[in-house]
PDB file of N, CA and C in Angstrom:
ATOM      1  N   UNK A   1      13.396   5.205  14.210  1.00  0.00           N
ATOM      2  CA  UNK A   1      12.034   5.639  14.463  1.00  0.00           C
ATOM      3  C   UNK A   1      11.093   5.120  13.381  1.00  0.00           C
ATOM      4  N   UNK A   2      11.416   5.141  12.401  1.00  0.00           N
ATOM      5  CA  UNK A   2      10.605   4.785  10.811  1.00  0.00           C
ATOM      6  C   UNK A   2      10.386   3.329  11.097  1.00  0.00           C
ATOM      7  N   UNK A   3      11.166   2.602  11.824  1.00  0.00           N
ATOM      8  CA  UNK A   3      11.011   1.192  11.713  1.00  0.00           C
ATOM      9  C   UNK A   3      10.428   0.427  12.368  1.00  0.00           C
ATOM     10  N   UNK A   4      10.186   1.322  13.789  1.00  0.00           N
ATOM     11  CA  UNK A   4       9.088   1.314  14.831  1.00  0.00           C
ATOM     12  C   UNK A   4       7.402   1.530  14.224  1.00  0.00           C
ATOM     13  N   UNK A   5       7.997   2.146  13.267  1.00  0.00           N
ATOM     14  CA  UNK A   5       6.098   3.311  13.146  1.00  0.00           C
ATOM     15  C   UNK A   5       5.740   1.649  11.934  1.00  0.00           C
ATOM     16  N   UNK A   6       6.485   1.867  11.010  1.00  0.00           N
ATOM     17  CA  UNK A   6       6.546   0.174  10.103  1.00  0.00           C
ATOM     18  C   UNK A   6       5.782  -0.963  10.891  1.00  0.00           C
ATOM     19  N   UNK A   7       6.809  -1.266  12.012  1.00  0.00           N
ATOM     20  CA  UNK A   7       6.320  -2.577  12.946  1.00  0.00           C
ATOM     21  C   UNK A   7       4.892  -2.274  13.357  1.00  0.00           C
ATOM     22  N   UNK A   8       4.674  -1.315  14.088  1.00  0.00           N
ATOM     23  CA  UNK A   8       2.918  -1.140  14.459  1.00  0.00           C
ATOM     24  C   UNK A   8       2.290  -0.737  13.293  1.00  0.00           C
ATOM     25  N   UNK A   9       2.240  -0.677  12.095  1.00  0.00           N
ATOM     26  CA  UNK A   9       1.425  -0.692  11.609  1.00  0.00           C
ATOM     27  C   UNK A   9       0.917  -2.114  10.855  1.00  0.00           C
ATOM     28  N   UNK A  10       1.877  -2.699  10.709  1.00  0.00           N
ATOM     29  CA  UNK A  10       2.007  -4.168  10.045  1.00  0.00           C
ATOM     30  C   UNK A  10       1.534  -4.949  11.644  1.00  0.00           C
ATOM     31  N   UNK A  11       1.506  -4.879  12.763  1.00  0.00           N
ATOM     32  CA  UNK A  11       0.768  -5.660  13.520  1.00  0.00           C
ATOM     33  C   UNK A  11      -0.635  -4.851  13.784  1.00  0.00           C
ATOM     34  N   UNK A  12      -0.676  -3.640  13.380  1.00  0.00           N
ATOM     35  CA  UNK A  12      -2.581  -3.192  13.031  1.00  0.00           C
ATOM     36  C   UNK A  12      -2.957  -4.048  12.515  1.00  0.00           C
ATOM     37  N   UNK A  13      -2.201  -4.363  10.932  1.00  0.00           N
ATOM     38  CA  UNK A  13      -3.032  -5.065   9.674  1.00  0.00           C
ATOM     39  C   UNK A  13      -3.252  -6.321  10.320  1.00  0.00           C
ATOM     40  N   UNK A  14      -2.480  -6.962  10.730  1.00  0.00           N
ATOM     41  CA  UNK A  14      -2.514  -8.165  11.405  1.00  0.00           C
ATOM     42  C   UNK A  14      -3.607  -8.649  12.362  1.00  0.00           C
ATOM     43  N   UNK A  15      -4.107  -7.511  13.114  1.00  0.00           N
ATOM     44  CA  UNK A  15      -4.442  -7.918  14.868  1.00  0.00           C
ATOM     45  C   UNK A  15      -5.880  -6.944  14.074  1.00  0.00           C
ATOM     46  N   UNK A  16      -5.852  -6.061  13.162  1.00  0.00           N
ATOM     47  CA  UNK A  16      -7.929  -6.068  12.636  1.00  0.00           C
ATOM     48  C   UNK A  16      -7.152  -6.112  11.286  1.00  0.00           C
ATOM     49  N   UNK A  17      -8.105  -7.888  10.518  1.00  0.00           N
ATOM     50  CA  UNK A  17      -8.251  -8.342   9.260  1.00  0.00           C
ATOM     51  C   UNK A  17      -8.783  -7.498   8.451  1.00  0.00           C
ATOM     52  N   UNK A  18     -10.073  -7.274   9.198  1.00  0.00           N
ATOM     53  CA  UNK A  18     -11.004  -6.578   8.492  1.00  0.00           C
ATOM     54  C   UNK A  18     -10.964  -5.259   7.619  1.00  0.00           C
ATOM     55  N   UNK A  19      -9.620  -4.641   8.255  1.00  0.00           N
ATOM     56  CA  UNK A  19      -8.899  -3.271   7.299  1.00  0.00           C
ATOM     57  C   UNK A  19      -8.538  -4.188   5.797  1.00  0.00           C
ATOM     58  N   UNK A  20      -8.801  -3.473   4.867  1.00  0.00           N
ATOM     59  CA  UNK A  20      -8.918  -3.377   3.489  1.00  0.00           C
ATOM     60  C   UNK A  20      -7.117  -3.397   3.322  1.00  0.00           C
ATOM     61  N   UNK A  21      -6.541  -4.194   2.944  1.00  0.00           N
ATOM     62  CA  UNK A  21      -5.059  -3.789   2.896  1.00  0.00           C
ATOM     63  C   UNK A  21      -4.838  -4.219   1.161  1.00  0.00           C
ATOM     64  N   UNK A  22      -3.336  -3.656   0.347  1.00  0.00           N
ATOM     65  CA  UNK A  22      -3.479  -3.943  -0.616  1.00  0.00           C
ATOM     66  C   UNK A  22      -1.284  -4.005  -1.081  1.00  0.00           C
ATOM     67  N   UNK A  23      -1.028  -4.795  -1.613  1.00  0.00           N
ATOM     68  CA  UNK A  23       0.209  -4.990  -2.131  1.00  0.00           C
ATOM     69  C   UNK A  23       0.496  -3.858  -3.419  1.00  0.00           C
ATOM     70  N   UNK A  24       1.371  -3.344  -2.505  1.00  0.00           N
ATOM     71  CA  UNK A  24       1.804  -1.976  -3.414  1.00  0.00           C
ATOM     72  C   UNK A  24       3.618  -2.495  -3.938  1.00  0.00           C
ATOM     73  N   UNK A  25       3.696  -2.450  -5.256  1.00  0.00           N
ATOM     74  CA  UNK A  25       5.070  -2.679  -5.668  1.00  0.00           C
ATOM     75  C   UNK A  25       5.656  -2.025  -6.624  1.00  0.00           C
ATOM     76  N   UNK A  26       6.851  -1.718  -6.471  1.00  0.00           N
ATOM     77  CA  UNK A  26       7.646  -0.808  -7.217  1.00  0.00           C
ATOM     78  C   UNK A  26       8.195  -1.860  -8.584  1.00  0.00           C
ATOM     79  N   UNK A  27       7.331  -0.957  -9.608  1.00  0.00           N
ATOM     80  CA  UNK A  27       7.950  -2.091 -10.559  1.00  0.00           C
ATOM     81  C   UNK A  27       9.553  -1.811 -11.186  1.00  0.00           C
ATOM     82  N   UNK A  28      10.183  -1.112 -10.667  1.00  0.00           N
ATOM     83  CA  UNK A  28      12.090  -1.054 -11.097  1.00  0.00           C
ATOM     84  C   UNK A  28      12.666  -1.804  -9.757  1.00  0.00           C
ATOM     85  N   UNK A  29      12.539  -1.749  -8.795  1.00  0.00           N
ATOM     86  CA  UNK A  29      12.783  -2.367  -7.893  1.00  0.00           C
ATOM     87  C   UNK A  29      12.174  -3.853  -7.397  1.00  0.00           C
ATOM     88  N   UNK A  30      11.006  -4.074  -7.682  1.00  0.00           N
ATOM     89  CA  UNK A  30      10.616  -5.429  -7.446  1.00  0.00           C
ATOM     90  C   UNK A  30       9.995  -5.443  -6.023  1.00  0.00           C
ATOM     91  N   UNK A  31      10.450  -3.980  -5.009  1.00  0.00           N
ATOM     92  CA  UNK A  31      10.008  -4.048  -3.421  1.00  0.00           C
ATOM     93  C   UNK A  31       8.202  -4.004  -3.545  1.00  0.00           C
ATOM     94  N   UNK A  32       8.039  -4.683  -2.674  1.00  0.00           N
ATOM     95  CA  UNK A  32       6.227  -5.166  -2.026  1.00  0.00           C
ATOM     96  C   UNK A  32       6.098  -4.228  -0.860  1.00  0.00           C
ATOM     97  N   UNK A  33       5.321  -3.648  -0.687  1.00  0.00           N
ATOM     98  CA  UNK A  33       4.959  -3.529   0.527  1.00  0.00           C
ATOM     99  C   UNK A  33       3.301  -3.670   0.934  1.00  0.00           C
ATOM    100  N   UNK A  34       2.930  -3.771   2.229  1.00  0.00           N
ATOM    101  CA  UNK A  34       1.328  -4.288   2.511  1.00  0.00           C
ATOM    102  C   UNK A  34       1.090  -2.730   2.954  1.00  0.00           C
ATOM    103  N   UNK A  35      -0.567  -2.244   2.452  1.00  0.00           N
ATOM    104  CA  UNK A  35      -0.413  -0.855   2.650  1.00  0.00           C
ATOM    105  C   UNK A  35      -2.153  -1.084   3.040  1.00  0.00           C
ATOM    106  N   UNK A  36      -2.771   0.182   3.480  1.00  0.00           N
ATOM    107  CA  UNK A  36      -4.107   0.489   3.705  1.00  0.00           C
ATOM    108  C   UNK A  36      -4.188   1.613   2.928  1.00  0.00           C
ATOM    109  N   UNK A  37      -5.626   1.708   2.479  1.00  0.00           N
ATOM    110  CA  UNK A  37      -5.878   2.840   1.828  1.00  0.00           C
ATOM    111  C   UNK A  37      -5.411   3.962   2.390  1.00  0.00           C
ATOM    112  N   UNK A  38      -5.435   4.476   3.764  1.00  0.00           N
ATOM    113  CA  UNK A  38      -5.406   5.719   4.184  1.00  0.00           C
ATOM    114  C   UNK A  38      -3.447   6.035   3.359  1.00  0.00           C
ATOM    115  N   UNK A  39      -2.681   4.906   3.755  1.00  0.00           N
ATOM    116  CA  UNK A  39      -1.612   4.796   3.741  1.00  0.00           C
ATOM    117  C   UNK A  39      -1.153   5.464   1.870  1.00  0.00           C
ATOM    118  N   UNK A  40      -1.987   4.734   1.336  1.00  0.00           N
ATOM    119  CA  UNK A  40      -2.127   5.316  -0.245  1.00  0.00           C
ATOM    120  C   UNK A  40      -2.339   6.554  -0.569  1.00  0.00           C
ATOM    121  N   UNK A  41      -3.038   6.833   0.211  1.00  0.00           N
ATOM    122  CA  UNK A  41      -3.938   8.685   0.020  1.00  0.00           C
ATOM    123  C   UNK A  41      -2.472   9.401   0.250  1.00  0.00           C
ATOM    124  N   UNK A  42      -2.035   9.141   1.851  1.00  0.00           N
ATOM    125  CA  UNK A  42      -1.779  10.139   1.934  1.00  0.00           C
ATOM    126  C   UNK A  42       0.305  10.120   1.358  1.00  0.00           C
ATOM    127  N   UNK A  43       0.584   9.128   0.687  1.00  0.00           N
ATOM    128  CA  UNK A  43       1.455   9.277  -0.012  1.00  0.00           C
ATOM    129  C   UNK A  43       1.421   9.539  -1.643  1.00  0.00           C
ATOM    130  N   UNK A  44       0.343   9.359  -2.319  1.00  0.00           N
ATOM    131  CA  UNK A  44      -0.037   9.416  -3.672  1.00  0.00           C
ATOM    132  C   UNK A  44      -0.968  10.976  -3.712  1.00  0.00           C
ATOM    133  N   UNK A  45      -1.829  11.113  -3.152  1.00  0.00           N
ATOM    134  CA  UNK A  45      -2.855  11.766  -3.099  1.00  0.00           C
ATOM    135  C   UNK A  45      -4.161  10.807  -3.728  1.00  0.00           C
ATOM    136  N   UNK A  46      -5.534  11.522  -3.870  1.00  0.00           N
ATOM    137  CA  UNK A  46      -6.360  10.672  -4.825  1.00  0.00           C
ATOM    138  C   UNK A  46      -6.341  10.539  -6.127  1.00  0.00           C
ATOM    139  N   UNK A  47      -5.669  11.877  -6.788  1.00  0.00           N
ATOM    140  CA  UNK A  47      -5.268  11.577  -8.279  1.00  0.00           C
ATOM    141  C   UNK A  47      -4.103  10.486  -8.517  1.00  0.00           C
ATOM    142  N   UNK A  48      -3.255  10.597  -7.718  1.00  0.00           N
ATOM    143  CA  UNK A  48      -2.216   9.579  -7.817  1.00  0.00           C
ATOM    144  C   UNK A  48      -2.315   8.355  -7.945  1.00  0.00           C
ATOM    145  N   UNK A  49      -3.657   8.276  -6.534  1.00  0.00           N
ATOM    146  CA  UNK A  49      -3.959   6.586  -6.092  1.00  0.00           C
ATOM    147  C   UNK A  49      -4.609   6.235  -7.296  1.00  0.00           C
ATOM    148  N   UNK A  50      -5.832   6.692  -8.326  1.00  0.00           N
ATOM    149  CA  UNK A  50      -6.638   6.646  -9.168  1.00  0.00           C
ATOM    150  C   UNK A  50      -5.463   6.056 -10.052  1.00  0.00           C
ATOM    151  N   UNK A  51      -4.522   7.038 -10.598  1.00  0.00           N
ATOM    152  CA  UNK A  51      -3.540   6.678 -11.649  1.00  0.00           C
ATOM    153  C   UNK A  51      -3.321   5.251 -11.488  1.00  0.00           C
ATOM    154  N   UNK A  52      -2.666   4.993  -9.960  1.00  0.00           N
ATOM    155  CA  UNK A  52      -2.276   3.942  -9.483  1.00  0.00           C
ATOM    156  C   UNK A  52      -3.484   2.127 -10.015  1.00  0.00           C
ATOM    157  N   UNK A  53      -4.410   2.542  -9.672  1.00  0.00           N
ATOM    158  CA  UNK A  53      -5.338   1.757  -9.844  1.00  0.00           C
ATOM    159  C   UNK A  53      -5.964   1.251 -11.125  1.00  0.00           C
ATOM    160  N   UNK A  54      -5.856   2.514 -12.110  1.00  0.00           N
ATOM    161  CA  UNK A  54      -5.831   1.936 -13.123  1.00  0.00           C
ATOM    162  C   UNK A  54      -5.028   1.505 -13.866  1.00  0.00           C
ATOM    163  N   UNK A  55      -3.779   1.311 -13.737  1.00  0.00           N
ATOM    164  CA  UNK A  55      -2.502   1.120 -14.223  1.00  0.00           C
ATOM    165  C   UNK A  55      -2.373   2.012 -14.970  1.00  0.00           C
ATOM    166  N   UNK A  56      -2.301   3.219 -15.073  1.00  0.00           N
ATOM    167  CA  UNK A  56      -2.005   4.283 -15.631  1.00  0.00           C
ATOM    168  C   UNK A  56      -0.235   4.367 -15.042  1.00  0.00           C
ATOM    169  N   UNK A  57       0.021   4.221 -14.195  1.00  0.00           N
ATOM    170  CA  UNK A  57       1.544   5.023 -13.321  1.00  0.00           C
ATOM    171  C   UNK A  57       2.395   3.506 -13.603  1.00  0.00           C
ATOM    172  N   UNK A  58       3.185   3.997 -14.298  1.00  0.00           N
ATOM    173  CA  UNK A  58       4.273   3.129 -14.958  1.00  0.00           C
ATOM    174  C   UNK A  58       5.665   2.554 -13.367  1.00  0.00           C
ATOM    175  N   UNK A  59       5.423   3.162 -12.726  1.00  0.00           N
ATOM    176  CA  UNK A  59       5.974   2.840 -11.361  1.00  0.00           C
ATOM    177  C   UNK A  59       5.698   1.996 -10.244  1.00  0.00           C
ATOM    178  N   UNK A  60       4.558   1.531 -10.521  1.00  0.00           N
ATOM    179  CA  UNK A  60       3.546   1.096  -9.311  1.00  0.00           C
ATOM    180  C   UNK A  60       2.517   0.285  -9.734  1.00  0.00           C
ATOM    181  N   UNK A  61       2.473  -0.470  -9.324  1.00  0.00           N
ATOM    182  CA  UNK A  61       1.131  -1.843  -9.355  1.00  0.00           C
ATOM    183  C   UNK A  61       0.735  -2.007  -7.984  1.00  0.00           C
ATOM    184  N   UNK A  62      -0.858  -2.195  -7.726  1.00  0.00           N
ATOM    185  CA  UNK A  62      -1.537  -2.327  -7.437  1.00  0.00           C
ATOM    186  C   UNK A  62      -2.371  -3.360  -7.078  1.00  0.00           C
ATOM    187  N   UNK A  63      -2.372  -4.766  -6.323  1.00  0.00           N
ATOM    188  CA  UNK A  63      -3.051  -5.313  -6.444  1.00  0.00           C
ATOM    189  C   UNK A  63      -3.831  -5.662  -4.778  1.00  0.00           C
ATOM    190  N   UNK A  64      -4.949  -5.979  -4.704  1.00  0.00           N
ATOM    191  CA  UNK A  64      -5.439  -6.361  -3.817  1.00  0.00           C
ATOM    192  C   UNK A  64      -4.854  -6.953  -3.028  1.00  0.00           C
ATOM    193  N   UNK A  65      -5.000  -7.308  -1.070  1.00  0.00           N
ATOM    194  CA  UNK A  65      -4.311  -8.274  -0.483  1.00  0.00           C
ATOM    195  C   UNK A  65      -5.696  -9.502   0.046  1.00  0.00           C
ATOM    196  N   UNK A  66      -5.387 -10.483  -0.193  1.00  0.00           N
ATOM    197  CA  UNK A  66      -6.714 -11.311  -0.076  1.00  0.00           C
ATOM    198  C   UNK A  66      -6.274 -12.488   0.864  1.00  0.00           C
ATOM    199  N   UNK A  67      -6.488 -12.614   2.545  1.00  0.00           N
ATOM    200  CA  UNK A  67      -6.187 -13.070   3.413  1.00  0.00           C
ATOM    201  C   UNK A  67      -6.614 -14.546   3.186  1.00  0.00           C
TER     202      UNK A  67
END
């Protein structure tokens, strides 16, 4: 089921550009994933995402996705 909900969301990002997407990576693991803000919120919260953004969170980098 998880891998279904994965696939449609990665052909959202795909099929409207125009969503804001951003490369989220685990820095002990090295895994990437392509994410949308909403996608950030609601696994971090906004204090989290903030941490996230400023490189405050020793777990996670942040960088823009630029098509």
């Amino acid at each position: 089921m998880t891998v279904t909900y994965e696939a449609n969301v990665l052909n959202d990002l795909e099929t409207f550009p125009e969503i804001p997407k951003w490369t989220l990576t685990n820095l002990f693991t090295d895994e990437e994933s392509l994410v949308t803000k909403d996608q950030l919120l609601e696994a971090f919260g906004e204090e989290g995402l903030m941490k996230i953004k400023s490189g405050r969170n020793t777990a996670w980098l942040l960088t823009e996705h630029i098509n």
